[in-house]
Protein backbone atom coordinates (compact mmCIF):
# COMPACT_ATOMS: atom_id res chain seq x y z
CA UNK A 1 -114.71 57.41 18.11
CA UNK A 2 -111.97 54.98 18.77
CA UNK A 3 -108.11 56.12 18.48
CA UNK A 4 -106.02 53.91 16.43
CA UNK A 5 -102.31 54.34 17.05
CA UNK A 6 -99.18 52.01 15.00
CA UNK A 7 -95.47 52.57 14.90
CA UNK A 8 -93.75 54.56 12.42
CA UNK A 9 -91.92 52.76 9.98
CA UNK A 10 -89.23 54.62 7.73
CA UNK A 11 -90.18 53.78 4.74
CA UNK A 12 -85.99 54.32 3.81
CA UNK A 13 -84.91 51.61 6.62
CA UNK A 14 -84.84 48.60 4.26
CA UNK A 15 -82.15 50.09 2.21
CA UNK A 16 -80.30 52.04 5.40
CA UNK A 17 -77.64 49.47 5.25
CA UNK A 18 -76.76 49.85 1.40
CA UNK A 19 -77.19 53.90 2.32
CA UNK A 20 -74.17 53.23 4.61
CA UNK A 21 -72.03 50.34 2.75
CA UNK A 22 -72.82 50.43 -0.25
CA UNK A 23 -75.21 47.96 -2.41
CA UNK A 24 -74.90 44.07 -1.50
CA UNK A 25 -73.78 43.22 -5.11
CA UNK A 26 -71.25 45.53 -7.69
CA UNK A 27 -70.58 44.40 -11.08
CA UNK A 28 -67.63 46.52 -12.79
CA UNK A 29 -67.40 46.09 -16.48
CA UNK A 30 -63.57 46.97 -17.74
CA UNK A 31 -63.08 46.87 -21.66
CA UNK A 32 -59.97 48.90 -21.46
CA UNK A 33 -56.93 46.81 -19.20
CA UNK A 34 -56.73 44.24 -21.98
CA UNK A 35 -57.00 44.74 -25.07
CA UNK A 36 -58.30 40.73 -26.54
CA UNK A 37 -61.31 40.64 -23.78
CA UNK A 38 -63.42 42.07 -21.57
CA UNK A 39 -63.31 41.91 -17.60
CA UNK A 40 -66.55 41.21 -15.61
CA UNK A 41 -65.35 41.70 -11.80
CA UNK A 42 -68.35 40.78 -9.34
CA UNK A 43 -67.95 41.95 -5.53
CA UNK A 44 -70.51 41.30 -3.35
CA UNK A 45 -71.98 39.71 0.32
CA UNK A 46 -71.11 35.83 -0.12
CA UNK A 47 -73.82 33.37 -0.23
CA UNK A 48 -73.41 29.60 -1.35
CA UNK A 49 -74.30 28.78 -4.72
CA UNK A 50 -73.74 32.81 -5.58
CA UNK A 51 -70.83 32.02 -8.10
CA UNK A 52 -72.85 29.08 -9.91
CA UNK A 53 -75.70 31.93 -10.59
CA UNK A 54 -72.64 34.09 -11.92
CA UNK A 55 -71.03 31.59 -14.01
CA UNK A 56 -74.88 30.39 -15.02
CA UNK A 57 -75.80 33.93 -16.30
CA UNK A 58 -72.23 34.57 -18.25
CA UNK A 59 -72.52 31.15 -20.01
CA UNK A 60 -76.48 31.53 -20.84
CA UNK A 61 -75.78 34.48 -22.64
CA UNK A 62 -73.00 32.48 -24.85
CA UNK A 63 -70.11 33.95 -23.49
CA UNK A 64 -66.87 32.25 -23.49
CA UNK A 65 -64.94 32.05 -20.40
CA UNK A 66 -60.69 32.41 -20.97
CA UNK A 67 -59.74 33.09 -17.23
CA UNK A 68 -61.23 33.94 -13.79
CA UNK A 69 -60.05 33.98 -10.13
CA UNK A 70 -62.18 33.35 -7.10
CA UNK A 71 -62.30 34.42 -3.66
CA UNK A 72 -64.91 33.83 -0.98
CA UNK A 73 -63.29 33.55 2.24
CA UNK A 74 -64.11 35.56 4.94
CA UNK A 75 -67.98 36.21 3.83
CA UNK A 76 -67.19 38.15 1.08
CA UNK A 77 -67.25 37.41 -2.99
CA UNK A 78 -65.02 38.53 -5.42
CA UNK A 79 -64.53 37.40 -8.58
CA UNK A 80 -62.80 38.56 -12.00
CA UNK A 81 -63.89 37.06 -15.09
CA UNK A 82 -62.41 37.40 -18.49
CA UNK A 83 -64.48 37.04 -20.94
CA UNK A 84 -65.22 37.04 -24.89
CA UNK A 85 -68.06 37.12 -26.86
CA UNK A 86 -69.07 33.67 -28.88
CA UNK A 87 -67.30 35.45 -31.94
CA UNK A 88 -64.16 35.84 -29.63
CA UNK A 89 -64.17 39.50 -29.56
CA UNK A 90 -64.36 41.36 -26.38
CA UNK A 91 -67.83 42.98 -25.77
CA UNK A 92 -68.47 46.62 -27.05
CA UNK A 93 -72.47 46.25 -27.11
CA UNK A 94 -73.76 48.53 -24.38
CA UNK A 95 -77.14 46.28 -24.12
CA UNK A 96 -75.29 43.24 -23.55
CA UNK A 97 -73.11 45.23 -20.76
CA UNK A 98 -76.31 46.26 -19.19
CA UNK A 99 -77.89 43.13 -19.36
CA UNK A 100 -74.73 41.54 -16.91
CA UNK A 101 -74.88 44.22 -14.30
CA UNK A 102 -78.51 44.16 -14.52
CA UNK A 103 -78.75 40.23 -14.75
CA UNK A 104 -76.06 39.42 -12.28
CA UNK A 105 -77.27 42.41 -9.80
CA UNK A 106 -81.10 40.85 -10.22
CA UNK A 107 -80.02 36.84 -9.43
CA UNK A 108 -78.47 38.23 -6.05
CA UNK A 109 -81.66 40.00 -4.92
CA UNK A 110 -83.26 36.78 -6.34
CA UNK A 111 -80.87 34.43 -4.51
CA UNK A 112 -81.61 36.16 -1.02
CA UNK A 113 -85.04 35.15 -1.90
CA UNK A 114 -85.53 31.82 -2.87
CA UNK A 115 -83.09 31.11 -0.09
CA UNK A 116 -85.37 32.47 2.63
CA UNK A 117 -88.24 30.13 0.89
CA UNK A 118 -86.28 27.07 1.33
CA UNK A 119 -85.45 27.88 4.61
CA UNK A 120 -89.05 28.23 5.38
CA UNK A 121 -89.38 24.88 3.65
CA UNK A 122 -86.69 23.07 4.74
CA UNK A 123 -86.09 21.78 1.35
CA UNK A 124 -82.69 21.59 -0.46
CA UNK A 125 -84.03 19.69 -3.40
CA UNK A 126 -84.23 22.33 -6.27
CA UNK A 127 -87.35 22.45 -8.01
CA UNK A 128 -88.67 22.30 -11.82
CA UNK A 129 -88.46 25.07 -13.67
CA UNK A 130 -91.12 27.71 -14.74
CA UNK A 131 -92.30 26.72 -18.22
CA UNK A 132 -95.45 28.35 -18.15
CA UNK A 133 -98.74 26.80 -19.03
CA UNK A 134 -97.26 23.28 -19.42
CA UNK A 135 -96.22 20.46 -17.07
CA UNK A 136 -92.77 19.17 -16.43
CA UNK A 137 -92.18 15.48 -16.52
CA UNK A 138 -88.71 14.23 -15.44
CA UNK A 139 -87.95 10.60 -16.20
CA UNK A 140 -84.63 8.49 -15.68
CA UNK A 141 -83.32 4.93 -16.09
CA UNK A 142 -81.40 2.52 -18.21
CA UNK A 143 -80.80 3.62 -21.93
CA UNK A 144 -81.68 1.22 -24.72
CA UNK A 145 -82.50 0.95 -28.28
CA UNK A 146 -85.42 2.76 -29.19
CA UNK A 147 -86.20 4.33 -25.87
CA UNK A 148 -86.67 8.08 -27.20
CA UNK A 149 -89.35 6.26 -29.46
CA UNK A 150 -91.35 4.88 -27.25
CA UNK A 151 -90.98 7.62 -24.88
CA UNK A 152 -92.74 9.78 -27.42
CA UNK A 153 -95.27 6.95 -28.35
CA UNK A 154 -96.38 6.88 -24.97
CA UNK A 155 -96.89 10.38 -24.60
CA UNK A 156 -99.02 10.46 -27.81
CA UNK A 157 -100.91 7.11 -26.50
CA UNK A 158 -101.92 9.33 -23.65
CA UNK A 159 -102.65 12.30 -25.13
CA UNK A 160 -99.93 14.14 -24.32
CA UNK A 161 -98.41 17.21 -26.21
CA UNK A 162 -95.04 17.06 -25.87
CA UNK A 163 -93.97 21.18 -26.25
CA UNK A 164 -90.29 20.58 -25.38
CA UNK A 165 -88.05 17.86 -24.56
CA UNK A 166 -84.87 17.98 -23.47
CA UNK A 167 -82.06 14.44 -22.78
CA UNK A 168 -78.99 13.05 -21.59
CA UNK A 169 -77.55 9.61 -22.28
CA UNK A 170 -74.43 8.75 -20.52
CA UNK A 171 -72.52 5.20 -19.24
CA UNK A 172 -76.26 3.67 -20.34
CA UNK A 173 -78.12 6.06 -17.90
CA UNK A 174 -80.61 8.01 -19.14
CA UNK A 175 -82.19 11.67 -17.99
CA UNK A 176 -84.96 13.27 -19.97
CA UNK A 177 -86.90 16.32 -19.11
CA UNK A 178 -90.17 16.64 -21.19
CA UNK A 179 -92.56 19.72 -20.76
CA UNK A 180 -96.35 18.60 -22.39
CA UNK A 181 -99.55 19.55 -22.23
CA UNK A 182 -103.44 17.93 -22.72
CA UNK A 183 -103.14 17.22 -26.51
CA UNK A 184 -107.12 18.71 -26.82
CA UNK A 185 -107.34 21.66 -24.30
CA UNK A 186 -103.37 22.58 -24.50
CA UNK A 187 -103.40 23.44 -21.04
CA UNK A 188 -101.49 22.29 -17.90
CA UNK A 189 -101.91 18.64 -16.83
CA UNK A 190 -102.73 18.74 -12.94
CA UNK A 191 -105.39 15.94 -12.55
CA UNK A 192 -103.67 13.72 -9.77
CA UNK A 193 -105.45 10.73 -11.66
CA UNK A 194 -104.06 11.05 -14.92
CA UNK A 195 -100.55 11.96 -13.73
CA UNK A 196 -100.97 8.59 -11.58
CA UNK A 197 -101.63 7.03 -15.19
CA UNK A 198 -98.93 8.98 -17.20
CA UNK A 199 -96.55 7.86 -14.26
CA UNK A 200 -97.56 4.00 -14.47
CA UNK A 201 -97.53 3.63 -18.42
CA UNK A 202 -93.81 6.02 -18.07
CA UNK A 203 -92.58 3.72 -15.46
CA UNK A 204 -93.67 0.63 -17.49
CA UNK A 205 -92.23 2.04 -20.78
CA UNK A 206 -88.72 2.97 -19.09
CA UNK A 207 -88.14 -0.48 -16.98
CA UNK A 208 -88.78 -2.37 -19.93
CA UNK A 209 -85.15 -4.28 -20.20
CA UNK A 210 -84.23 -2.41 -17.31
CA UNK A 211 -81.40 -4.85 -15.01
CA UNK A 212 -83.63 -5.72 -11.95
CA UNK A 213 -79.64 -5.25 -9.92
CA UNK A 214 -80.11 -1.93 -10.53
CA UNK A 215 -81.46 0.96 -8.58
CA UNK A 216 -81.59 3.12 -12.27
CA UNK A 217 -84.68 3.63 -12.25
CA UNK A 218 -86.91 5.60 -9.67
CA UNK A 219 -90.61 6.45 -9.63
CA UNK A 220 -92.66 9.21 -7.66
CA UNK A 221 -94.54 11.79 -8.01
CA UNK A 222 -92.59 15.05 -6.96
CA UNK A 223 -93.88 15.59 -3.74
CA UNK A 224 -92.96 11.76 -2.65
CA UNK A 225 -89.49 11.65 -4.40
CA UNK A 226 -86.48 13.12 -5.12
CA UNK A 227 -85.71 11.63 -8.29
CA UNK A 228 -87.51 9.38 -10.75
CA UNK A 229 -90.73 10.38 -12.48
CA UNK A 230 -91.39 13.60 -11.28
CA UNK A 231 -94.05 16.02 -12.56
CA UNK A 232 -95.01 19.57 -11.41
CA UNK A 233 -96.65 22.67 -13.33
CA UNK A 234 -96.61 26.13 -13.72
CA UNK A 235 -95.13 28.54 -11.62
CA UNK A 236 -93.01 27.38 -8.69
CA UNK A 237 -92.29 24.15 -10.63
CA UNK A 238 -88.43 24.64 -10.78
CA UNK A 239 -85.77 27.15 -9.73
CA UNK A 240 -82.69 26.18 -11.64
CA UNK A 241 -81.80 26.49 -15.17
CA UNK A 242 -82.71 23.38 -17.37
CA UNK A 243 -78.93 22.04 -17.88
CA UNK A 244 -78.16 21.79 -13.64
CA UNK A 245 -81.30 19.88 -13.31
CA UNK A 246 -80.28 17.61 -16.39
CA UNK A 247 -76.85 17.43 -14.10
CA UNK A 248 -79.07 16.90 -10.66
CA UNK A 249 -81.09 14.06 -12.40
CA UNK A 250 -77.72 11.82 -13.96
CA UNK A 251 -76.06 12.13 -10.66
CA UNK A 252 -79.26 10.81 -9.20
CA UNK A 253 -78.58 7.42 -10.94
CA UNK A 254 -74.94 7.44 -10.68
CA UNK A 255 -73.73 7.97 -14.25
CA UNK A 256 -70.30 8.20 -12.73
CA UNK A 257 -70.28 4.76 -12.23
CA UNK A 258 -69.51 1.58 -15.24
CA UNK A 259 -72.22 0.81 -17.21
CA UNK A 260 -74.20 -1.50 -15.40
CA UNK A 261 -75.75 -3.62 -18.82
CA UNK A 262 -73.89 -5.25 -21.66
CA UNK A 263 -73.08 -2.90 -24.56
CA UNK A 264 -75.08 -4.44 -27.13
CA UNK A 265 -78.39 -3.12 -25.47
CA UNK A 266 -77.33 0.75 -25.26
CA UNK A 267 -78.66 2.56 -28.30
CA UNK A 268 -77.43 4.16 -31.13
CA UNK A 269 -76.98 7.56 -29.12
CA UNK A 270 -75.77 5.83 -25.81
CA UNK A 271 -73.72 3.91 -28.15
CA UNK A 272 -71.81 7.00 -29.80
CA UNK A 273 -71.61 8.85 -26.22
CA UNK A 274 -69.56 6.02 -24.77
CA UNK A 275 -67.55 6.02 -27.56
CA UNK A 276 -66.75 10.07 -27.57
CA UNK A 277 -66.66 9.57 -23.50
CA UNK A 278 -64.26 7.00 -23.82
CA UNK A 279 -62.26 9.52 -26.29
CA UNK A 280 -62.54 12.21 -23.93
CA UNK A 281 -61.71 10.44 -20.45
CA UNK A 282 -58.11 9.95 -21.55
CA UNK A 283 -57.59 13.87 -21.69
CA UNK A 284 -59.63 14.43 -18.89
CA UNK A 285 -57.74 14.59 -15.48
CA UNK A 286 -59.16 15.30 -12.27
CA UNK A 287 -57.05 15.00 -8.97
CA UNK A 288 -57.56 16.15 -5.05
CA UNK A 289 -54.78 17.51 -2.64
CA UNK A 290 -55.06 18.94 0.77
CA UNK A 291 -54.03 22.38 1.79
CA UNK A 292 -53.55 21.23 5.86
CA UNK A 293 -52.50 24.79 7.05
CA UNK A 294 -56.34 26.34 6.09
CA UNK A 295 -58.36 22.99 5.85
CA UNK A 296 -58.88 23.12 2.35
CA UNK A 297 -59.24 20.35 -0.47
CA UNK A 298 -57.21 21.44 -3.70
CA UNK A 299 -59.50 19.77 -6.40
CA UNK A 300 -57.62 20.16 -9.90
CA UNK A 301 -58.92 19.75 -12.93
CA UNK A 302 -57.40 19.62 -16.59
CA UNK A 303 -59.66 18.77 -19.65
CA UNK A 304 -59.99 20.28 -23.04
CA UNK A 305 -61.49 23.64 -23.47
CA UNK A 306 -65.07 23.75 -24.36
CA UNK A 307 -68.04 26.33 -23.71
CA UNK A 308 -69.85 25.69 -20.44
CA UNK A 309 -66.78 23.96 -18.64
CA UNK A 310 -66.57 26.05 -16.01
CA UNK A 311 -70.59 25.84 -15.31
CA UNK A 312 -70.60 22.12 -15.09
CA UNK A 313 -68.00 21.83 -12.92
CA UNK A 314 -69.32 24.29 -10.62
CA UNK A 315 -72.13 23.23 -10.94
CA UNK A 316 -71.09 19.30 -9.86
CA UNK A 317 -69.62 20.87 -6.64
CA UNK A 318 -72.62 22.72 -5.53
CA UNK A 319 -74.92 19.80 -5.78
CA UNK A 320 -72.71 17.87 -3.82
CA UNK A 321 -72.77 19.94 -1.30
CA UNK A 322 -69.10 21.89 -1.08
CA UNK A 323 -68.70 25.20 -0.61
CA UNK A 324 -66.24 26.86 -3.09
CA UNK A 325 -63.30 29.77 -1.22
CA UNK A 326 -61.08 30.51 -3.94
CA UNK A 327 -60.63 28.80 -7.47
CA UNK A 328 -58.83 29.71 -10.65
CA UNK A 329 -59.22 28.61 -14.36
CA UNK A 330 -57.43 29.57 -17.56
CA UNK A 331 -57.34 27.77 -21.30
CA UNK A 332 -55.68 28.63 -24.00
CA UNK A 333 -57.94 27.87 -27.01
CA UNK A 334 -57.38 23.91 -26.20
CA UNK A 335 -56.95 23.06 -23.06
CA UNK A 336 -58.09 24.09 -19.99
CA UNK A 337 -56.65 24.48 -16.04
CA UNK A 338 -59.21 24.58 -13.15
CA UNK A 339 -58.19 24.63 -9.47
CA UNK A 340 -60.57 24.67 -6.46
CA UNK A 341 -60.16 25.04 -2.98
CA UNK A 342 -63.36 23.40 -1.19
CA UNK A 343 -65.03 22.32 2.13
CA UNK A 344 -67.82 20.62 2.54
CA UNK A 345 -70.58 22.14 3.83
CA UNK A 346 -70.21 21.01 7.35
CA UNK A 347 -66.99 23.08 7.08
CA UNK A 348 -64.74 19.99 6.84
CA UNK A 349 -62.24 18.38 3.85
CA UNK A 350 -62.28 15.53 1.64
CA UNK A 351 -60.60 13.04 4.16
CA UNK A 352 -61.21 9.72 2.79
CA UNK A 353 -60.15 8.21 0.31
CA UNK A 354 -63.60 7.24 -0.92
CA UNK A 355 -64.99 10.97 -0.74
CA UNK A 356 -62.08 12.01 -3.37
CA UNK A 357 -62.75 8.87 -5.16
CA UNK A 358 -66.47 9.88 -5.53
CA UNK A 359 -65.62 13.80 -6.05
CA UNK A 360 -63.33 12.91 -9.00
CA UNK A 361 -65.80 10.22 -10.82
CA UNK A 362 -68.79 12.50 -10.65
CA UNK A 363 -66.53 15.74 -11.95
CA UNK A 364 -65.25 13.22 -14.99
CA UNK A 365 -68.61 12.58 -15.62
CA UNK A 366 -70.08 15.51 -15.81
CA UNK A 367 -67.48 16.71 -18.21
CA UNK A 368 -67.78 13.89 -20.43
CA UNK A 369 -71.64 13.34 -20.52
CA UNK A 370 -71.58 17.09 -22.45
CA UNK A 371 -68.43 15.81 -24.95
CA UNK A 372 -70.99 14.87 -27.61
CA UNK A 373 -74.47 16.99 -28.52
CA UNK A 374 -77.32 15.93 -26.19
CA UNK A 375 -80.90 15.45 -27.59
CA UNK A 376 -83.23 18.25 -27.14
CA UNK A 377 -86.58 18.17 -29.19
């Protein structure tokens, strides 16, 4: 008989080096330093996009943001929250304390992962989200009258059951996120065929009165395109959170810049956006300085206070690919203060003139395209 040898493998070595440091990610919950809120303080190993999964899981759960400092520099994360509950009380419900050490704790181990599979990919492009046993259709162009409507007509024209829809109009652009399935069986859509004709009767239906100047409007299937008509299905469809792909899809067709069509085609909707983003841009100012002694960009923003401020201004950053070392916000019921200290990725500042130009249009707009409620059906 033939003698099989292997190594020995501790089965403790994975977790030697949280044995002897401690675990990668602590969450501290303090209800008792002051008295109006509660303070969420976050220490852990730094990886990028680690404080827009923070910020992500504090606002998903409806909690309202009054003050936090930030400070990543040197490969480390810490971070203090304050934070209230969306009655404004601070938070005595152990479940809900759980859930954010639990919930925070969980995205890190989750981050390390998905991190390692886009590595292997060598894909930055964040995918659709999980929406189990339907398929996710992303669509953008020019808004119009009636779009929504014929949108919806088309999908019923092809036998389409549209489960959940979600959309953002803003400066006549338009994003919509639709998850559907076959209007007989109910089940996933994944024939290549049909999603070729579900993507040409789209495509047709959304460049209707599109401007032929205008790049608005893409088409692809997913694994041709970054933006446009994009489908997937099931599981491994999409990674981020339904709001930063909403964000990912309007920067796609540059809804920071002028409407591009007369205002009497925009729709009703696009029609009382402008108007509420017109309101908004005169309180909204955004402005970038340089901090020359540690090679920073000082990127300063003051807006009114709303819920979800903080997320879509992170989340603006991220995508456009700066890293985040130190930041502070506070409001005070109305307005709100948010400071940021960034690099690109490539580890240098905003030098030109046209980079801050571009960095303060896109953060205007992605505070003002949430000003008024967005359509979700």
């Amino acid at each position: 008989m033939q003698k099989v040898c292997w190594p020995y493998f501790d089965p403790d070595f994975d977790n030697l080096g949280e044995r002897i440091y401690g675990p990668p990610c602590r969450v501290y919950i303090d209800n008792d330093s002051i008295q109006d809120c509660t303070v969420v303080k976050v220490n852990s190993e730094n990886k990028q996009g680690l404080l827009l999964e923070v910020v992500q899981i504090l606002t998903d759960m409806n909690l309202i943001i009054t003050k936090s400092y930030i400070s990543s520099d040197g490969g480390w994360f810490m971070d203090v929250f304050h934070v209230k509950d969306e009655h404004g009380n601070k938070l005595t419900d152990k479940s809900v304390i759980n859930h954010i050490k639990h919930a925070i704790g969980t995205s890190r181990r989750e981050s390390d992962f998905i991190k390692a599979s886009e590595a292997n990919n060598n894909s930055l492009e964040p995918q659709l989200a999980d929406h189990g046993e339907h398929t996710a259709i992303e669509m953008t162009g020019t808004d119009r009258p009636g779009l929504f409507s014929e949108i919806f007509a088309a999908f019923a024209d092809l036998h389409c059951n549209v489960m959940e829809a979600h959309a953002w109009s803003h400066n006549a652009r338009l994003a919509c996120i639709a998850y559907v399935s076959d209007d007989n069986t109910h089940s996933p859509i994944d024939d290549p065929s049909r999603l070729a004709s579900i993507e040409d009767h789209l495509s047709t239906v959304i460049r209707a009165t599109a401007d032929p100047a205008s790049n608005s409007t893409h088409v692809g299937h997913k694994e041709n395109e970054t933006d446009g008509f994009l489908a997937g299905q099931g599981k491994g469809c999409m990674n981020s959170n339904m709001e930063r792909r909403l964000h990912q899809l309007m920067l796609s067709v540059r809804d920071f810049d002028e409407p591009f069509c007369e205002p009497s085609s925009l729709s009703l909707l696009s029609s009382k956006l402008e108007y509420c983003d017109h309101k908004e841009r005169k309180t909204t100012i955004v402005s970038i300085g340089n901090c020359e002694e540690r090679g920073y960009s000082i990127v300063t923003v003051k807006s009114k206070d709303r819920r979800r401020l903080m997320f879509d201004t992170i989340c603006t950053l991220v995508d456009m690919q700066y890293v985040i070392f130190h930041a502070a916000l506070r409001s005070d019921g109305a307005d709100a203060f948010q400071e940021y200290f960034i690099r690109h990725i490539d580890g240098r500042a905003l030098n030109t003139e046209g980079e801050k130009e571009r960095v303060i249009k896109c953060l205007e707009a992605a505070i003002e395209r949430r000003v008024c409620e967005t359509e979700e059906y």
